[in-house]
C-alpha atoms as a PDB file:
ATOM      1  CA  UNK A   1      -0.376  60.685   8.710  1.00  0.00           C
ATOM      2  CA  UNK A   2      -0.391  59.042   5.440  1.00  0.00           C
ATOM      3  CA  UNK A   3       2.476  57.154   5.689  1.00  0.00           C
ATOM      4  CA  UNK A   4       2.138  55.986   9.215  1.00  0.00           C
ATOM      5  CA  UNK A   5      -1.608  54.514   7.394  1.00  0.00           C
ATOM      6  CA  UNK A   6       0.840  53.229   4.696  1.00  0.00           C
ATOM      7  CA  UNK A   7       3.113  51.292   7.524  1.00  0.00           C
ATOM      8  CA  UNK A   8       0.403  49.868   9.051  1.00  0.00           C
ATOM      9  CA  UNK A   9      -1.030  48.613   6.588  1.00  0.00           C
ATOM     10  CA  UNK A  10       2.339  46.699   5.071  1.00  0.00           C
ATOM     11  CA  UNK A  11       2.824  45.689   8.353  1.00  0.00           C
ATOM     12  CA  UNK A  12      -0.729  44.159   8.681  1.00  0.00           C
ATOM     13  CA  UNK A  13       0.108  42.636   4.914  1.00  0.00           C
ATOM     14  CA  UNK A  14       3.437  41.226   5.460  1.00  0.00           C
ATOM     15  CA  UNK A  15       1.772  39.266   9.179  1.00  0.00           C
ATOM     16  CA  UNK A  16      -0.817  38.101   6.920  1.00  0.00           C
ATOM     17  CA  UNK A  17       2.163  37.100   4.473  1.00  0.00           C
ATOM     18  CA  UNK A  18       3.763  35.392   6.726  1.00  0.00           C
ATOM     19  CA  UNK A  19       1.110  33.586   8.868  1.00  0.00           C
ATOM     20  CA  UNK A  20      -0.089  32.709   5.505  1.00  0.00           C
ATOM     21  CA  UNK A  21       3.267  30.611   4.453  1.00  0.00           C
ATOM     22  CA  UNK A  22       3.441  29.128   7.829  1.00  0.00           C
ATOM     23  CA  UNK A  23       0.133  27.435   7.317  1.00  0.00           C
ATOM     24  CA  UNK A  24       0.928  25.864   4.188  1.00  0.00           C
ATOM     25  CA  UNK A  25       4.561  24.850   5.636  1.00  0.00           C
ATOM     26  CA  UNK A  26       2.472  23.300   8.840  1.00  0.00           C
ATOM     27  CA  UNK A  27      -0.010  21.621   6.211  1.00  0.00           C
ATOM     28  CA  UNK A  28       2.731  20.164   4.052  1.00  0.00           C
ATOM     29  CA  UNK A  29       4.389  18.590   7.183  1.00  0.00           C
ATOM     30  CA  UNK A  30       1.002  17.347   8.132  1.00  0.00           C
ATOM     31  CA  UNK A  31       1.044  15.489   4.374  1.00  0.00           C
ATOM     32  CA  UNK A  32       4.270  14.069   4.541  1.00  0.00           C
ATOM     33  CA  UNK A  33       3.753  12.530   7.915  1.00  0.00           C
ATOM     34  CA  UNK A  34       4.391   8.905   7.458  1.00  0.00           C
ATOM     35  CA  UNK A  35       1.585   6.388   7.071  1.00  0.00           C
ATOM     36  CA  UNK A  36       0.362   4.150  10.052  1.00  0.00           C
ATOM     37  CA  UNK A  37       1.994   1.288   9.835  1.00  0.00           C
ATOM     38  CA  UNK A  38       0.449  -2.586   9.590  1.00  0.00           C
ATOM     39  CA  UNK A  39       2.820  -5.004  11.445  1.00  0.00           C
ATOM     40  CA  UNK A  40       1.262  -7.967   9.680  1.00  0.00           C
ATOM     41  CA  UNK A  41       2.571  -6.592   6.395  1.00  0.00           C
ATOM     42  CA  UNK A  42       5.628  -5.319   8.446  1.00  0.00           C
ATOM     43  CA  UNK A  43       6.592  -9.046   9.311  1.00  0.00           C
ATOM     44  CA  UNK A  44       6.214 -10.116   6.098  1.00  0.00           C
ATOM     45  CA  UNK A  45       8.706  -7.567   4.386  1.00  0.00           C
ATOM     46  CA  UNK A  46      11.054  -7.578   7.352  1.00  0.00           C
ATOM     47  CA  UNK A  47      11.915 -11.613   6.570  1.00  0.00           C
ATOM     48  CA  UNK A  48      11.541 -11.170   2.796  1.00  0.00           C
ATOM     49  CA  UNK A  49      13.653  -7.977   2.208  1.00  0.00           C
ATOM     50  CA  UNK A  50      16.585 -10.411   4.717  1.00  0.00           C
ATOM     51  CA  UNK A  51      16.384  -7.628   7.583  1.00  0.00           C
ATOM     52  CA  UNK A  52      15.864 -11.035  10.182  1.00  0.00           C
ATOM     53  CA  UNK A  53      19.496 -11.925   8.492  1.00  0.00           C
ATOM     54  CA  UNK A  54      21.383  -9.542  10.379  1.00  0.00           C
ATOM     55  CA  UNK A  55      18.978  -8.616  13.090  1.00  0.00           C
ATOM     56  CA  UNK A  56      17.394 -11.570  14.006  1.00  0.00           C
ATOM     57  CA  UNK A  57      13.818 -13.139  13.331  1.00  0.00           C
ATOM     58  CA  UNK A  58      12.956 -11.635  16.587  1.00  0.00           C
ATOM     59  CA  UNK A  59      14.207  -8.396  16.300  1.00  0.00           C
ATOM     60  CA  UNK A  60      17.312  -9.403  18.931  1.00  0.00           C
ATOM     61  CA  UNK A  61      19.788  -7.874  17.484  1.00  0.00           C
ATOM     62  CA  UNK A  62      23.123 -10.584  16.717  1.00  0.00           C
ATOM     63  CA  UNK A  63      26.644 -10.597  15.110  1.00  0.00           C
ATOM     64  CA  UNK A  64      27.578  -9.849  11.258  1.00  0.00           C
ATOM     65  CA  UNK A  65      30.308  -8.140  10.472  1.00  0.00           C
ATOM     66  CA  UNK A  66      30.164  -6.667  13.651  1.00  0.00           C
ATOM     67  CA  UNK A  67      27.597  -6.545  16.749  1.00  0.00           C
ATOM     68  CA  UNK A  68      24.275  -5.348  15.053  1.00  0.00           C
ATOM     69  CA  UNK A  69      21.345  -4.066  17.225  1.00  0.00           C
ATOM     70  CA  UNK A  70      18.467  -5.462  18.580  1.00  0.00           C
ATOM     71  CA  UNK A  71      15.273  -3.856  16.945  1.00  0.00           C
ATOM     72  CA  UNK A  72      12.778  -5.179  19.312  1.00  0.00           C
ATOM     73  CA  UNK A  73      10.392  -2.620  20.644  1.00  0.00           C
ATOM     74  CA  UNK A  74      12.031  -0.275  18.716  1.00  0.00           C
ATOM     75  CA  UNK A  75      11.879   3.157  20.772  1.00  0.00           C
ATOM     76  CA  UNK A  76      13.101   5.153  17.949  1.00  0.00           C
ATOM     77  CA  UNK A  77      10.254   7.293  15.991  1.00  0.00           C
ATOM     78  CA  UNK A  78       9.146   6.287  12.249  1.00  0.00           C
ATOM     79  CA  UNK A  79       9.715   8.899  10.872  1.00  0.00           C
ATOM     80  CA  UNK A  80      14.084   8.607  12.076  1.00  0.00           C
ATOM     81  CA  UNK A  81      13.276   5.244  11.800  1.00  0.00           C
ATOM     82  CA  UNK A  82      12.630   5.742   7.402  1.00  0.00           C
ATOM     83  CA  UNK A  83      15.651   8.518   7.264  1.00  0.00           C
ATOM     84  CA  UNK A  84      18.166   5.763   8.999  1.00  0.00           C
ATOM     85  CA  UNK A  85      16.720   3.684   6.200  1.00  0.00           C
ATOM     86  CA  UNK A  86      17.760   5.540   3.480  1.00  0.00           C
ATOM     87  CA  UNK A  87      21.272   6.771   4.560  1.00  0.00           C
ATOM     88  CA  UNK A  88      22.211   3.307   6.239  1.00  0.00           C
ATOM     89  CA  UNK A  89      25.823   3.192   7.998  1.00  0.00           C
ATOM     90  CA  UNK A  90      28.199   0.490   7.807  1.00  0.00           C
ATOM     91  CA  UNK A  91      27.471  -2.676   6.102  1.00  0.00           C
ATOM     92  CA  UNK A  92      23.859  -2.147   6.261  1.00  0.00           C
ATOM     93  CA  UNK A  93      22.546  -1.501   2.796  1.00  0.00           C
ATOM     94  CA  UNK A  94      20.476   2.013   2.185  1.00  0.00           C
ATOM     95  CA  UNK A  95      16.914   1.716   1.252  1.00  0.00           C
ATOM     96  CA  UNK A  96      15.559   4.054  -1.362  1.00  0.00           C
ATOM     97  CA  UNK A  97      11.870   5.162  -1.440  1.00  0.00           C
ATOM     98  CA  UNK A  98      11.509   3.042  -4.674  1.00  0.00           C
ATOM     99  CA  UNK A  99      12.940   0.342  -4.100  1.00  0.00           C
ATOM    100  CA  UNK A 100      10.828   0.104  -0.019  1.00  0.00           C
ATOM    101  CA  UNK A 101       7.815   2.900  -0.076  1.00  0.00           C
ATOM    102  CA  UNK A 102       7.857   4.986   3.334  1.00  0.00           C
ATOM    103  CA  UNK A 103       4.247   3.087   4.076  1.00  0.00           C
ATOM    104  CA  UNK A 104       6.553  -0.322   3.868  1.00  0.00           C
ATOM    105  CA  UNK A 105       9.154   1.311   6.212  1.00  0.00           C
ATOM    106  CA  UNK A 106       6.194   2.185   8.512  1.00  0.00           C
ATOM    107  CA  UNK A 107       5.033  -1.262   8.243  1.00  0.00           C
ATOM    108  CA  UNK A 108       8.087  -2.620   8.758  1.00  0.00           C
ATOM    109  CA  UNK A 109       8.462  -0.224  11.849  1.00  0.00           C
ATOM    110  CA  UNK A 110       4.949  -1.411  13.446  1.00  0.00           C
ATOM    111  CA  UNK A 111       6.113  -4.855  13.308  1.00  0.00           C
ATOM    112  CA  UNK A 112       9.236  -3.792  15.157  1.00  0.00           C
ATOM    113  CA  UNK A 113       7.430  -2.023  18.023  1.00  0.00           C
ATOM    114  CA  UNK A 114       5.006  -4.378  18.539  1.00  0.00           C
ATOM    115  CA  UNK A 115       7.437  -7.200  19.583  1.00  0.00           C
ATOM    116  CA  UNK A 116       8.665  -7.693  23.075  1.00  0.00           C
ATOM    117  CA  UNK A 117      12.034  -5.855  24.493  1.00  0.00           C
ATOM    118  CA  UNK A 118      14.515  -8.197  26.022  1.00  0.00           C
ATOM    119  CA  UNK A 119      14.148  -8.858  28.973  1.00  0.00           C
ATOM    120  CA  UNK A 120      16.296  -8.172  31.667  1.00  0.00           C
ATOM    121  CA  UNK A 121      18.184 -10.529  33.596  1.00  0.00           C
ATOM    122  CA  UNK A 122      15.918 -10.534  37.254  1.00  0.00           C
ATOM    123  CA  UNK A 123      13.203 -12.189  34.680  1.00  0.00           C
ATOM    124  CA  UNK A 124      15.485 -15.186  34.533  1.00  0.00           C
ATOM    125  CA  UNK A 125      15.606 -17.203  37.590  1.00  0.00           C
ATOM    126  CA  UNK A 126      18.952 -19.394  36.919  1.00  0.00           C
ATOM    127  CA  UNK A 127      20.706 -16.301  37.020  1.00  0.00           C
ATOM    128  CA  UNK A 128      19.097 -14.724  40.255  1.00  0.00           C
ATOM    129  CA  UNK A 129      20.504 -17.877  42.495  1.00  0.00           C
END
């Protein structure tokens, strides 16, 4: 009888355990959750860190070294959006959190999303005749 007490208890103990540690995992997550972004700002450090160079002051994408996409209405979330910033592929240079803070990523990210898409071709009349 006593040890079936004993299990119950350490079974009631290690729930509490482990409901416990997934509360402060789900609270750290909610902490590291990137920053809203401000597109104003996000303009401003999309031209002056040269992003416009390669992709275009518009966000439409172009040719460097190779085609590089467009970044208009961005549909790809902030927080892949800062992790594709600091592992970069290609020629694109890698962004560390010092040298462009995740709320300047998010920034840079609102500004992104809040321009247009292109457009597709039926919204160009010269090429529907």
């Amino acid at each position: 009888m006593f040890s079936q007490l004993a299990s119950t208890w350490m079974r009631g103990v290690m729930i509490a355990a482990v409901a416990a540690m997934m509360g402060s995992f789900a609270a750290a997550r909610a902490d590291e959750a990137p920053p809203p972004g401000d597109p104003v700002n996000g303009k401003r450090l999309y031209v002056a860190d040269g992003c416009f160079e390669c992709h275009g002051r518009a966000g439409q994408g172009g040719n460097f070294n190779y085609q590089t996409p467009a970044l208009a209405n961005i549909a790809l979330p902030v927080e892949s959006f800062i992790s594709f910033l600091r592992e970069a592929p290609n020629d694109m240079p890698s962004f560390s959190a010092e040298v462009l803070s995740d709320q300047d990523a998010a920034d840079i990210h609102a500004f992104l999303s809040s321009l247009p898409g292109p457009k597709s071709p039926k919204d160009f009349p010269l090429l529907n005749q």
